[in-house]
PDB file of N, CA and C in Angstrom:
ATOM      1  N   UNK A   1     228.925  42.862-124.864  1.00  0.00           N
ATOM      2  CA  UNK A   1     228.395  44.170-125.144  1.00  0.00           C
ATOM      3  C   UNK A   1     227.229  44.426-124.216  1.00  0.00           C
ATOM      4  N   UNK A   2     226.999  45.580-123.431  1.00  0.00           N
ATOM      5  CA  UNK A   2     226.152  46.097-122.271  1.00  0.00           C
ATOM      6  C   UNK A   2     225.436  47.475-123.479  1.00  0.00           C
ATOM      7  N   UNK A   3     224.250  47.224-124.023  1.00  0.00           N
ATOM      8  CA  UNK A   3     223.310  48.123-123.780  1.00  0.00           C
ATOM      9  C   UNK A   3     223.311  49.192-122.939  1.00  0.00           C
ATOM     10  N   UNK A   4     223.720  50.844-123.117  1.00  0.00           N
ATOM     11  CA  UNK A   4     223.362  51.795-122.981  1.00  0.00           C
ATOM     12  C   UNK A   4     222.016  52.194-122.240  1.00  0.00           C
ATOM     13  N   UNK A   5     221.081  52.006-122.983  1.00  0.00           N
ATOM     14  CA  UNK A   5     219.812  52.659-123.010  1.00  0.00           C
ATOM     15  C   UNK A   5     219.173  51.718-121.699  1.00  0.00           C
ATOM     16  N   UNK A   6     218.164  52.342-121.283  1.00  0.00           N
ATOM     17  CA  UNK A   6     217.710  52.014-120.110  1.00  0.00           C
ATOM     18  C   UNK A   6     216.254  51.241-120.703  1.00  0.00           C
ATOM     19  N   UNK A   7     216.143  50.150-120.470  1.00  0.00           N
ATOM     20  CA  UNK A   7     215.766  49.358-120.769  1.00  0.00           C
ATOM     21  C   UNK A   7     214.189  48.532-120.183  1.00  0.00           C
ATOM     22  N   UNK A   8     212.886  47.900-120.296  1.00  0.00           N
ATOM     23  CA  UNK A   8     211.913  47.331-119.275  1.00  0.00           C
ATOM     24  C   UNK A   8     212.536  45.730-119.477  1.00  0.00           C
ATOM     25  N   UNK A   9     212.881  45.653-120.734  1.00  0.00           N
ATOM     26  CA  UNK A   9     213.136  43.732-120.797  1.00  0.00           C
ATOM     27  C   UNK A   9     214.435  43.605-120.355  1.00  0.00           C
ATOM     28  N   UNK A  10     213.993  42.529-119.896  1.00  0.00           N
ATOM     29  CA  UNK A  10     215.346  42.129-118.780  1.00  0.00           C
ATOM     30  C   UNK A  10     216.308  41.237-119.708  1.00  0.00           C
ATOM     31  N   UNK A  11     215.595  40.625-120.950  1.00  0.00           N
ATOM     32  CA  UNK A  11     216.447  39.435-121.361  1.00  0.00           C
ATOM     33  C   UNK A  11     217.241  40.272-122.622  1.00  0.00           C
ATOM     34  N   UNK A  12     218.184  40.678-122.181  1.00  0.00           N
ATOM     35  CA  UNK A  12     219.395  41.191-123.225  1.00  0.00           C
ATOM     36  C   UNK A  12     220.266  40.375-123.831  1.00  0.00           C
ATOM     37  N   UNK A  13     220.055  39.943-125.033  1.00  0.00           N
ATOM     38  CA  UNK A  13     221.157  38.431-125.319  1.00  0.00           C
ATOM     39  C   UNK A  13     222.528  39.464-126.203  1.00  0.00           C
ATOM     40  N   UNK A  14     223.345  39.550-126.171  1.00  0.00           N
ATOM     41  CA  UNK A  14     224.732  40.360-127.077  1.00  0.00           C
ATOM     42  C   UNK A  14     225.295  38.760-127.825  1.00  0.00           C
ATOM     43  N   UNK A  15     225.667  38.974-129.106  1.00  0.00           N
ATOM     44  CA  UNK A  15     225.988  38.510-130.396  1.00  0.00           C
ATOM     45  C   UNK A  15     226.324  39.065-131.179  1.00  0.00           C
ATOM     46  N   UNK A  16     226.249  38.788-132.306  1.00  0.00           N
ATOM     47  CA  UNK A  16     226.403  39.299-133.594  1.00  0.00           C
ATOM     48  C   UNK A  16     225.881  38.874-134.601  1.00  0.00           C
ATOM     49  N   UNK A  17     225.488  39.898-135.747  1.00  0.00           N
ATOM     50  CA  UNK A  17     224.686  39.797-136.961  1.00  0.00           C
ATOM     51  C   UNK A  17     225.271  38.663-137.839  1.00  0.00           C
ATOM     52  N   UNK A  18     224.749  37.412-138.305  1.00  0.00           N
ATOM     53  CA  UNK A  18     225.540  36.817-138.850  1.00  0.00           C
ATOM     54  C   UNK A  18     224.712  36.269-140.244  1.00  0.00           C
ATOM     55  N   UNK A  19     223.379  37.102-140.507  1.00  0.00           N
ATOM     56  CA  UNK A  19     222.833  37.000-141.813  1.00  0.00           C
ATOM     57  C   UNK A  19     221.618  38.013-142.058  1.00  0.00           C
ATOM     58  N   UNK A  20     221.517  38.833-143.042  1.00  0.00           N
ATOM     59  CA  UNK A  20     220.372  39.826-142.539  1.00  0.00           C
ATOM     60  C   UNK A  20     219.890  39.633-144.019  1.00  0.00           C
ATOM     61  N   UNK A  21     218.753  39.551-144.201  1.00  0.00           N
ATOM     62  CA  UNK A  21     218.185  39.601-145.532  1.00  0.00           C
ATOM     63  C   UNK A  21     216.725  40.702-145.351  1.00  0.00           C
ATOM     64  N   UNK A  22     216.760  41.927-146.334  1.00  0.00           N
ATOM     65  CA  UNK A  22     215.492  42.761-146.834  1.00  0.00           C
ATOM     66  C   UNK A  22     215.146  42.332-147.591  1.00  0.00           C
ATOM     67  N   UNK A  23     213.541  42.353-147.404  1.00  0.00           N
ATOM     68  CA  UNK A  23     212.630  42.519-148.065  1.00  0.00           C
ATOM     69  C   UNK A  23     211.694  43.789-148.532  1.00  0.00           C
ATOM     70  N   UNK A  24     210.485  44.115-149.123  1.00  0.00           N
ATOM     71  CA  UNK A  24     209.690  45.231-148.755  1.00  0.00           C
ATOM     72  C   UNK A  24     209.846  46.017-148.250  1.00  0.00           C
ATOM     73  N   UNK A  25     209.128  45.246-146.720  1.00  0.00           N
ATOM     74  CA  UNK A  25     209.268  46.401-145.692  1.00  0.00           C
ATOM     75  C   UNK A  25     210.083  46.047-144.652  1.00  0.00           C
ATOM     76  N   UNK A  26     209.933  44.886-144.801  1.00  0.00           N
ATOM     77  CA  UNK A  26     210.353  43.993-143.465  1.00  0.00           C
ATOM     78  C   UNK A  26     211.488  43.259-143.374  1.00  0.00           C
ATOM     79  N   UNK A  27     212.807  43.144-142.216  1.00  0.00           N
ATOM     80  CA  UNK A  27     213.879  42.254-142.606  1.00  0.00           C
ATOM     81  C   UNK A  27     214.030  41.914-141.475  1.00  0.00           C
ATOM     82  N   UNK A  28     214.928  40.411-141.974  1.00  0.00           N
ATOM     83  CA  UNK A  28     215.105  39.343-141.521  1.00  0.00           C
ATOM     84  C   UNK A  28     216.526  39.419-140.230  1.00  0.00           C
ATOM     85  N   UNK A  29     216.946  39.549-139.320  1.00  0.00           N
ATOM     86  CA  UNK A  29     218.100  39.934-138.768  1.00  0.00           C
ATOM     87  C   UNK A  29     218.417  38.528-137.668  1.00  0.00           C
ATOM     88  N   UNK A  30     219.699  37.663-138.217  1.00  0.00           N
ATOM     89  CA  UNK A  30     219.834  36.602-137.174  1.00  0.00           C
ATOM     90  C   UNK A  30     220.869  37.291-136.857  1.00  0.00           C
ATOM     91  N   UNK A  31     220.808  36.875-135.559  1.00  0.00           N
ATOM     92  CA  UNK A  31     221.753  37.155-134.218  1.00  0.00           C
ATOM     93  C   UNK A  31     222.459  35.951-133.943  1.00  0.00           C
ATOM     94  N   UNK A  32     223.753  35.451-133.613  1.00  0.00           N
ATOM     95  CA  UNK A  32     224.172  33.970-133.381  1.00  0.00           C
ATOM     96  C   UNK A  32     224.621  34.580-131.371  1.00  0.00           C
ATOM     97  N   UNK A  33     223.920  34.009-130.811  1.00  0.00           N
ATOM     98  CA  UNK A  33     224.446  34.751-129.251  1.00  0.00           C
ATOM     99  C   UNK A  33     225.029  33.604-128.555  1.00  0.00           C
ATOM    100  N   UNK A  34     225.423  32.341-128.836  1.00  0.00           N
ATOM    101  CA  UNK A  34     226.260  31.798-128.301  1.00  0.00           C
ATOM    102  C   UNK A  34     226.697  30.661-129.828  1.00  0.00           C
ATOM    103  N   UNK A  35     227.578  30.077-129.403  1.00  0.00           N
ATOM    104  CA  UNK A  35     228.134  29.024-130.378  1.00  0.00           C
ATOM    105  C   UNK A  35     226.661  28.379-130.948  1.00  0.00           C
ATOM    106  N   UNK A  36     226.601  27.912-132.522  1.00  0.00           N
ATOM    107  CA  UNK A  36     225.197  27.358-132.574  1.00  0.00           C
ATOM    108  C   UNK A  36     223.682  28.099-131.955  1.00  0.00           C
ATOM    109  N   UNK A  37     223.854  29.115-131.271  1.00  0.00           N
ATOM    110  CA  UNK A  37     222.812  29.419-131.464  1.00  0.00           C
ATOM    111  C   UNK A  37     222.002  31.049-131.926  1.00  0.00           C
ATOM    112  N   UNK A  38     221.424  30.594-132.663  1.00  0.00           N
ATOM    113  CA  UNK A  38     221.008  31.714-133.498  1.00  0.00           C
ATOM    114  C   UNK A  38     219.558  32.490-133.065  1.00  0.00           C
ATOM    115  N   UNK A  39     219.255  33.369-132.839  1.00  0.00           N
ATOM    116  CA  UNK A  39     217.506  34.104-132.807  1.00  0.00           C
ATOM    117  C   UNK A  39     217.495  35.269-134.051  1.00  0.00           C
ATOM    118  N   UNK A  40     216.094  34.902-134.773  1.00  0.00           N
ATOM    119  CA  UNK A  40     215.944  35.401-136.152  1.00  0.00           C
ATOM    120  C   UNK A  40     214.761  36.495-135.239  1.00  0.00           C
ATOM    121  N   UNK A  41     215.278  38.243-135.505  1.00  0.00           N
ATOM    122  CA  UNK A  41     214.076  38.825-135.355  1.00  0.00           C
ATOM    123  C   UNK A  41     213.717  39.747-137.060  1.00  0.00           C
ATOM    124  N   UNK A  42     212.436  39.994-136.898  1.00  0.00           N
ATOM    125  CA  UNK A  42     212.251  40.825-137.991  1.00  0.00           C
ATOM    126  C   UNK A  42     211.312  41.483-137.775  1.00  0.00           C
ATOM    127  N   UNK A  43     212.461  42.651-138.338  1.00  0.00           N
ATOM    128  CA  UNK A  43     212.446  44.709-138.011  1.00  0.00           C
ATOM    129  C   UNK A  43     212.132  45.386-139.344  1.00  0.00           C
ATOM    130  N   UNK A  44     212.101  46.094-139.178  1.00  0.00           N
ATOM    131  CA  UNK A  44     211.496  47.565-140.292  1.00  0.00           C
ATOM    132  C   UNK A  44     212.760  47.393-141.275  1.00  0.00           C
ATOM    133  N   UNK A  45     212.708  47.637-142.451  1.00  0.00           N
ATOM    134  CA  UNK A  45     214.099  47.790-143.170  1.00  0.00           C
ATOM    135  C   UNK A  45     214.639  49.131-142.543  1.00  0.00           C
ATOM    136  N   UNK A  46     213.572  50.110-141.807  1.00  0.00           N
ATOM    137  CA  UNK A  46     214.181  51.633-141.630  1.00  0.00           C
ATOM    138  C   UNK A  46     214.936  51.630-140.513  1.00  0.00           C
ATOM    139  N   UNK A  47     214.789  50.178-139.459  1.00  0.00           N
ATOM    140  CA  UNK A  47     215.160  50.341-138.460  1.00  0.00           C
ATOM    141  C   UNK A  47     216.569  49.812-138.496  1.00  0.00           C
ATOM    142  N   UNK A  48     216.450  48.540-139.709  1.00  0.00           N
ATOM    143  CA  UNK A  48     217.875  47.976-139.781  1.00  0.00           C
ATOM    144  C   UNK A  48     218.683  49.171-140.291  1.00  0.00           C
ATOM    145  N   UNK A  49     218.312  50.092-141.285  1.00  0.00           N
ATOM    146  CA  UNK A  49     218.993  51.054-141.495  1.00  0.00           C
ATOM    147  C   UNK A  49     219.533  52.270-140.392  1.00  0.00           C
ATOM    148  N   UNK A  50     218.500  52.398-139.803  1.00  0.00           N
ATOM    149  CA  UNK A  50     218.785  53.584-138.324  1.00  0.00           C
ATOM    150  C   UNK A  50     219.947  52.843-137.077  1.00  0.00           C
ATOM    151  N   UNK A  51     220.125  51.895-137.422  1.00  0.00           N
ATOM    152  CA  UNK A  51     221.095  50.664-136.373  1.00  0.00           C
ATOM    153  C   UNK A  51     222.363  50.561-137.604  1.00  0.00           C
ATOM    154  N   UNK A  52     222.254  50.490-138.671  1.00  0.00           N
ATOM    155  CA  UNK A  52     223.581  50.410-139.312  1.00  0.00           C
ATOM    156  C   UNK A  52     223.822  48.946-139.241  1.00  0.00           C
ATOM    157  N   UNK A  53     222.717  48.048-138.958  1.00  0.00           N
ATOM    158  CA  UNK A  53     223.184  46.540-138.953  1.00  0.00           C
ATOM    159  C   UNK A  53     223.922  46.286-140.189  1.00  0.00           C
ATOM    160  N   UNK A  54     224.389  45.429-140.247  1.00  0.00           N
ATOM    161  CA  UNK A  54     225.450  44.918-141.291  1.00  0.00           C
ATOM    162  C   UNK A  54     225.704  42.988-140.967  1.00  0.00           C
ATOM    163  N   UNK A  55     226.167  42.106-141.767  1.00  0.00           N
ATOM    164  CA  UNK A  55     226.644  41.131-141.382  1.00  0.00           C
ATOM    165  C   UNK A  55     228.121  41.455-140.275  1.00  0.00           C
ATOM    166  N   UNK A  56     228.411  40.950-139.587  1.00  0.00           N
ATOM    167  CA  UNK A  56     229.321  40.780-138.868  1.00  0.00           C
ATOM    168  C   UNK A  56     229.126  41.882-137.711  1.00  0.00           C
ATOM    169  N   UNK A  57     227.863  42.728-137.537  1.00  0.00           N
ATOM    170  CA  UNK A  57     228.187  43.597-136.693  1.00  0.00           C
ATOM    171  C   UNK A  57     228.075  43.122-135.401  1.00  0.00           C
ATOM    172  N   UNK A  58     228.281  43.913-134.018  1.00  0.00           N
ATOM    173  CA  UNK A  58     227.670  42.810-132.761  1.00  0.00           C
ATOM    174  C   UNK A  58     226.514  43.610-132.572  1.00  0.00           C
ATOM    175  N   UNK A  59     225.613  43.387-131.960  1.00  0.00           N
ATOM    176  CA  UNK A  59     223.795  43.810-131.793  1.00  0.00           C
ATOM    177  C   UNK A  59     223.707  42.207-130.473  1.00  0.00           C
ATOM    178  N   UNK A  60     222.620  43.274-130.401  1.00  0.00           N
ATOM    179  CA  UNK A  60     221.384  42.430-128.911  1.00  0.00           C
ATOM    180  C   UNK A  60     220.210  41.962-129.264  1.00  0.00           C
ATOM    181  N   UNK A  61     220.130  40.223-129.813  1.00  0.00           N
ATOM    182  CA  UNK A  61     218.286  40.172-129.125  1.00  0.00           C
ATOM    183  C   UNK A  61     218.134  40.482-127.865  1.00  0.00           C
ATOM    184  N   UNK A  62     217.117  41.485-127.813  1.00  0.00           N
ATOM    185  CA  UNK A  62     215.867  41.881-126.144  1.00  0.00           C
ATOM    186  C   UNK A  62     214.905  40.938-126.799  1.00  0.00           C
ATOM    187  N   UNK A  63     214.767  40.381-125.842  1.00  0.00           N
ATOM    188  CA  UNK A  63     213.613  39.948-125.810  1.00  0.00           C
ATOM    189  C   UNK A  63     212.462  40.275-124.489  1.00  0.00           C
ATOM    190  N   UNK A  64     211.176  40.740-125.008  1.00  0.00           N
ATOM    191  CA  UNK A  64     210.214  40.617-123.946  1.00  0.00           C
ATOM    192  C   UNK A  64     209.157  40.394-124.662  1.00  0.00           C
ATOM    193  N   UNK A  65     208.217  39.426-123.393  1.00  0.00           N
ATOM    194  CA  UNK A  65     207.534  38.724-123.924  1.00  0.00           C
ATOM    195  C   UNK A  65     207.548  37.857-124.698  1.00  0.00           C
ATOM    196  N   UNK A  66     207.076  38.348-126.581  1.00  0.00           N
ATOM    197  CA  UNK A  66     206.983  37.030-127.071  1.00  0.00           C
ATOM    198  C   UNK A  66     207.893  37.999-128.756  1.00  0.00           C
ATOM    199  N   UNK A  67     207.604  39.119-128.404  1.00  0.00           N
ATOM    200  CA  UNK A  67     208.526  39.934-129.306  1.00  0.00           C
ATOM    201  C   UNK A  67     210.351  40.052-129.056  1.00  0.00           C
ATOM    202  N   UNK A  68     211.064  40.507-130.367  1.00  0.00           N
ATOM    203  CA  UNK A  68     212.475  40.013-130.281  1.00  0.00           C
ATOM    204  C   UNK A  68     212.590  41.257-131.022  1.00  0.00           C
ATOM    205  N   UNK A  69     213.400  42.476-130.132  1.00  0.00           N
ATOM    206  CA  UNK A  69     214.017  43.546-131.073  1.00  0.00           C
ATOM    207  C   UNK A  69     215.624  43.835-130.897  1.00  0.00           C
ATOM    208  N   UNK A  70     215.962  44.659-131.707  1.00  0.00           N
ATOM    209  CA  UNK A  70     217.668  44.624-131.630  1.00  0.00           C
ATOM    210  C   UNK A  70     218.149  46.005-131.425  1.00  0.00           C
ATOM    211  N   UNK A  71     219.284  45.719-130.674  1.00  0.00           N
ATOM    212  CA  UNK A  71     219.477  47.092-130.078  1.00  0.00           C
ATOM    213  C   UNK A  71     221.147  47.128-130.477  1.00  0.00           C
ATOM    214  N   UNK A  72     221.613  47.920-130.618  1.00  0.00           N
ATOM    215  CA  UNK A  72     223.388  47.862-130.593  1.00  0.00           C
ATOM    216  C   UNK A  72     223.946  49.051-129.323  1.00  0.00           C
ATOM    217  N   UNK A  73     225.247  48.961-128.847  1.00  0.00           N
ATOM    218  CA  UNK A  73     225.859  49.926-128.490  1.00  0.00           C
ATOM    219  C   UNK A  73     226.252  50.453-129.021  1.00  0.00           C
ATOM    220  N   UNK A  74     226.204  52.029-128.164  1.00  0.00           N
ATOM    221  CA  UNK A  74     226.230  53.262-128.784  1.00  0.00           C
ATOM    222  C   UNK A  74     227.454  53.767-128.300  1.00  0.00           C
TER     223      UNK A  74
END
């Protein structure tokens, strides 16, 4: 999966959602982007909602810097 949106972080990892847990405000979203390996970021519940994440969906850790956000194709 290639990201749409024009982007500054270079490190685009494509996977899929393979456990998402809300809380409050804040949720939990692992990404598995190769066999065994997993990156846990945590987003807004509004944002997991505005993305439509779901278990099984495919989504992108970006990573830049030291922050990890998720992006899907559109």
């Amino acid at each position: 999966m290639k990201l749409s949106a024009h982007l500054s972080a270079r490190n685009v990892l494509p996977g899929k959602v393979v456990a998402l847990t809300k809380g409050a405000t804040t949720a939990h979203v692992k990404i598995e982007v190769a066999a065994g390996a997993v990156i846990t970021a945590s987003i807004t519940n509004e944002a997991v909602d505005a993305l439509g994440l779901a278990v099984g969906k495919d989504a992108s850790a970006v990573i830049k810097s030291s922050d990890v956000m998720v992006g899907i194709e559109h």
